[in-house]
N, C-alpha and C. Protein backbone atom coordinates (compact mmCIF):
# COMPACT_ATOMS: atom_id res chain seq x y z
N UNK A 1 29.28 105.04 -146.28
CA UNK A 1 28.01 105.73 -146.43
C UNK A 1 27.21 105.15 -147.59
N UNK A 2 27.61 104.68 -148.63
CA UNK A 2 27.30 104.25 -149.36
C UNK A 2 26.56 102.94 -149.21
N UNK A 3 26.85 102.04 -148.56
CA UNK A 3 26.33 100.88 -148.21
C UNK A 3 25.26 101.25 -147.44
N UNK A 4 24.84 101.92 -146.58
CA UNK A 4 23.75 102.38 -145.79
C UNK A 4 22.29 102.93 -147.02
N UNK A 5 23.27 103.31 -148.14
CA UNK A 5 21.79 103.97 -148.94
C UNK A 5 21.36 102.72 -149.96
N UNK A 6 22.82 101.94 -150.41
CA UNK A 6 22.13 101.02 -151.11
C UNK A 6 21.36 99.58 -150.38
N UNK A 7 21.08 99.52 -149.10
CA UNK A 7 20.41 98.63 -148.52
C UNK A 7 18.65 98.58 -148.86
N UNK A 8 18.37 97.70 -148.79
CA UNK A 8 16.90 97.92 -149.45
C UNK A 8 15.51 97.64 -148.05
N UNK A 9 15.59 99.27 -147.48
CA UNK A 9 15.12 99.29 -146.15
C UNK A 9 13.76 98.55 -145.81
N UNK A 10 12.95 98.86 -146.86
CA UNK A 10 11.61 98.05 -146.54
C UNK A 10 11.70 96.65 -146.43
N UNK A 11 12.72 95.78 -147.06
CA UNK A 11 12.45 94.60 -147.41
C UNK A 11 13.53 94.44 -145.97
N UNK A 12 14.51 95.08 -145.30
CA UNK A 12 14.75 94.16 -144.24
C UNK A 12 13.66 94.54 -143.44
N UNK A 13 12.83 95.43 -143.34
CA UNK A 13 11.81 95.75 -142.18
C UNK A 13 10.78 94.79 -142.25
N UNK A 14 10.53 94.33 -143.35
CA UNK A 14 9.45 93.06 -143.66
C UNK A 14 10.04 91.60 -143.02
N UNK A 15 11.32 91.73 -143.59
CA UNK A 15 11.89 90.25 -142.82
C UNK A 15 11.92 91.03 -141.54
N UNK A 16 12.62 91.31 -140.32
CA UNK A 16 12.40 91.58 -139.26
C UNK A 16 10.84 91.28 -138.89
N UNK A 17 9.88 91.89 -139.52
CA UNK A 17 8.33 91.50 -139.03
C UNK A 17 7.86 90.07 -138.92
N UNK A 18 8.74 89.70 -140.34
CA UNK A 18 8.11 88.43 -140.58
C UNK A 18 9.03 86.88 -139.21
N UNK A 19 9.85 87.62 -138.99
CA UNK A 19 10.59 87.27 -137.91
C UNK A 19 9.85 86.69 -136.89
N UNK A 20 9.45 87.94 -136.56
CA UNK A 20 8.67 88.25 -135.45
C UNK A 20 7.57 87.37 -135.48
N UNK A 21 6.70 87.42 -136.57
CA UNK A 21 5.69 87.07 -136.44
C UNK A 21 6.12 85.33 -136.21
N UNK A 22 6.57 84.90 -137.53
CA UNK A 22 7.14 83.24 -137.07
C UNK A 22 7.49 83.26 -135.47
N UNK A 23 8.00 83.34 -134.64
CA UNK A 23 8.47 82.97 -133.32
C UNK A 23 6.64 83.39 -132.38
N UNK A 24 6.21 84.64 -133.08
CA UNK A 24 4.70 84.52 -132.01
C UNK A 24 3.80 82.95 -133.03
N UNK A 25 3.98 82.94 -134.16
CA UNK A 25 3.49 81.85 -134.09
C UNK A 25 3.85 79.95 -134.09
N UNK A 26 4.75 80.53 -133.38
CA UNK A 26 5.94 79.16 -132.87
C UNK A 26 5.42 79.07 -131.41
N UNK A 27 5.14 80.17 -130.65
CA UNK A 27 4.24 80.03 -129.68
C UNK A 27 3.38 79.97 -129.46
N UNK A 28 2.25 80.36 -129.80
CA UNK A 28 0.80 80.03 -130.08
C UNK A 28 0.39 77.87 -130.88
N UNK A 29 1.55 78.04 -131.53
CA UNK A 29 1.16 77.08 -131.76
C UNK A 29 0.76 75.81 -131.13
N UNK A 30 1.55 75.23 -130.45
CA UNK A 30 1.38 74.79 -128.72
C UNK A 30 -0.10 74.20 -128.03
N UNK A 31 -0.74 75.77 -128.21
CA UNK A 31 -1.85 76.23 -127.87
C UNK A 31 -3.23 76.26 -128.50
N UNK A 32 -3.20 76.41 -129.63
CA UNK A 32 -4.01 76.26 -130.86
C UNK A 32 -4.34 75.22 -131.31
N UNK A 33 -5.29 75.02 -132.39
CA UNK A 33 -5.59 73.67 -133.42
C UNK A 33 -4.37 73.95 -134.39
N UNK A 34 -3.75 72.64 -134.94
CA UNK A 34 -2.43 72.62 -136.08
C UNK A 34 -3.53 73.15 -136.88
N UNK A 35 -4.64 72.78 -137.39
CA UNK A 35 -5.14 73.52 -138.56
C UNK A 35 -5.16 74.81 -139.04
N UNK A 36 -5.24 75.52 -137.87
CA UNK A 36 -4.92 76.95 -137.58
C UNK A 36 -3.54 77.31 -137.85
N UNK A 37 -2.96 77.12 -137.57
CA UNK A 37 -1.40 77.31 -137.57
C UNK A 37 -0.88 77.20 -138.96
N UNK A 38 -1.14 75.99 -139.62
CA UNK A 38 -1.14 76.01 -140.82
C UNK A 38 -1.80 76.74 -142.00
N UNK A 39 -2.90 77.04 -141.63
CA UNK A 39 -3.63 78.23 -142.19
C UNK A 39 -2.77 79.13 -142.44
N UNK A 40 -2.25 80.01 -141.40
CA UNK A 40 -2.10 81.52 -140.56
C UNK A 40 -0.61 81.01 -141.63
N UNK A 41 0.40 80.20 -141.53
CA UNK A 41 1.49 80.16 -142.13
C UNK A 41 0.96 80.15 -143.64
N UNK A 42 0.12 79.76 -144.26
CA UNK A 42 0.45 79.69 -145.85
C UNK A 42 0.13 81.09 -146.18
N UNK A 43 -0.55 81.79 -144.83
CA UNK A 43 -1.52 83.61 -145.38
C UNK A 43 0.27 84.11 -145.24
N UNK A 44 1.32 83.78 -144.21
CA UNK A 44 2.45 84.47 -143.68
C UNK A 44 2.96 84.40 -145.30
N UNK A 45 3.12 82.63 -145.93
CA UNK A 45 4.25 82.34 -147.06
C UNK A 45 3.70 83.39 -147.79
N UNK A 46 2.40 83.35 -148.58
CA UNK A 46 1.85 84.29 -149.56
C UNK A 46 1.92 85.96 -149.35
N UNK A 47 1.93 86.17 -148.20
CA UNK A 47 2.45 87.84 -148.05
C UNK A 47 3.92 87.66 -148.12
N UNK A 48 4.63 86.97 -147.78
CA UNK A 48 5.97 87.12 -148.01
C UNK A 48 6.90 86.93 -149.74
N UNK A 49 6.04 86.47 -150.36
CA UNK A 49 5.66 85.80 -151.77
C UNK A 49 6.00 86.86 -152.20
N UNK A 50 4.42 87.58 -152.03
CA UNK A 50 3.91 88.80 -152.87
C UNK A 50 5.42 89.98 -152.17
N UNK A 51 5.73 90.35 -151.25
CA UNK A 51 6.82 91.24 -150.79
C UNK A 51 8.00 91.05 -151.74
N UNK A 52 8.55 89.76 -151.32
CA UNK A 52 9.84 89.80 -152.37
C UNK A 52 9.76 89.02 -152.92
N UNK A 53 8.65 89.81 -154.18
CA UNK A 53 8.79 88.88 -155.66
C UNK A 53 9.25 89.75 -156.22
N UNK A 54 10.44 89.37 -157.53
CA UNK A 54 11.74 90.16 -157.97
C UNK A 54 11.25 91.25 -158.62
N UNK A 55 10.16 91.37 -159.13
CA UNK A 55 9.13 92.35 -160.25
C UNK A 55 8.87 93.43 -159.00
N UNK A 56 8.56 93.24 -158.07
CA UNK A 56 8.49 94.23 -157.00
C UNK A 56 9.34 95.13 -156.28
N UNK A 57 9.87 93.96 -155.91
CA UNK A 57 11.67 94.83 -155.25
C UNK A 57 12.65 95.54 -156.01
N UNK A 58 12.04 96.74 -156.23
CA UNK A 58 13.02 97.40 -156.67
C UNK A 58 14.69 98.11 -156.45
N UNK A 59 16.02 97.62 -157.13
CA UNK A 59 17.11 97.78 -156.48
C UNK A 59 17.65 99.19 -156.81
């Protein structure tokens, strides 16, 4: 029981999203201008940045 409370729920729900989102834009990409794609990934790196930067994540 213990292991269930010390898991740090938001931050796997963010990776799961961010999951997600990489594979829709693994598909789109294909389809799109690379310029785009590359865009849309440095906005993904920088929200993922700002999520788990260590000052944030609180344990």
């Amino acid at each position: 029981m213990d292991a269930l409370l010390s898991v740090n729920w938001i931050a796997l729900l963010v990776l799961c999203i961010t999951l997600l989102l990489f594979k829709a834009l693994n598909w789109i990409a294909y389809r799109v201008n690379w310029t785009f794609v590359i865009l849309i990934s440095m906005v993904m790196g920088a929200v993922i940045g700002i999520v788990f930067h260590p000052k944030i994540i609180r344990t």
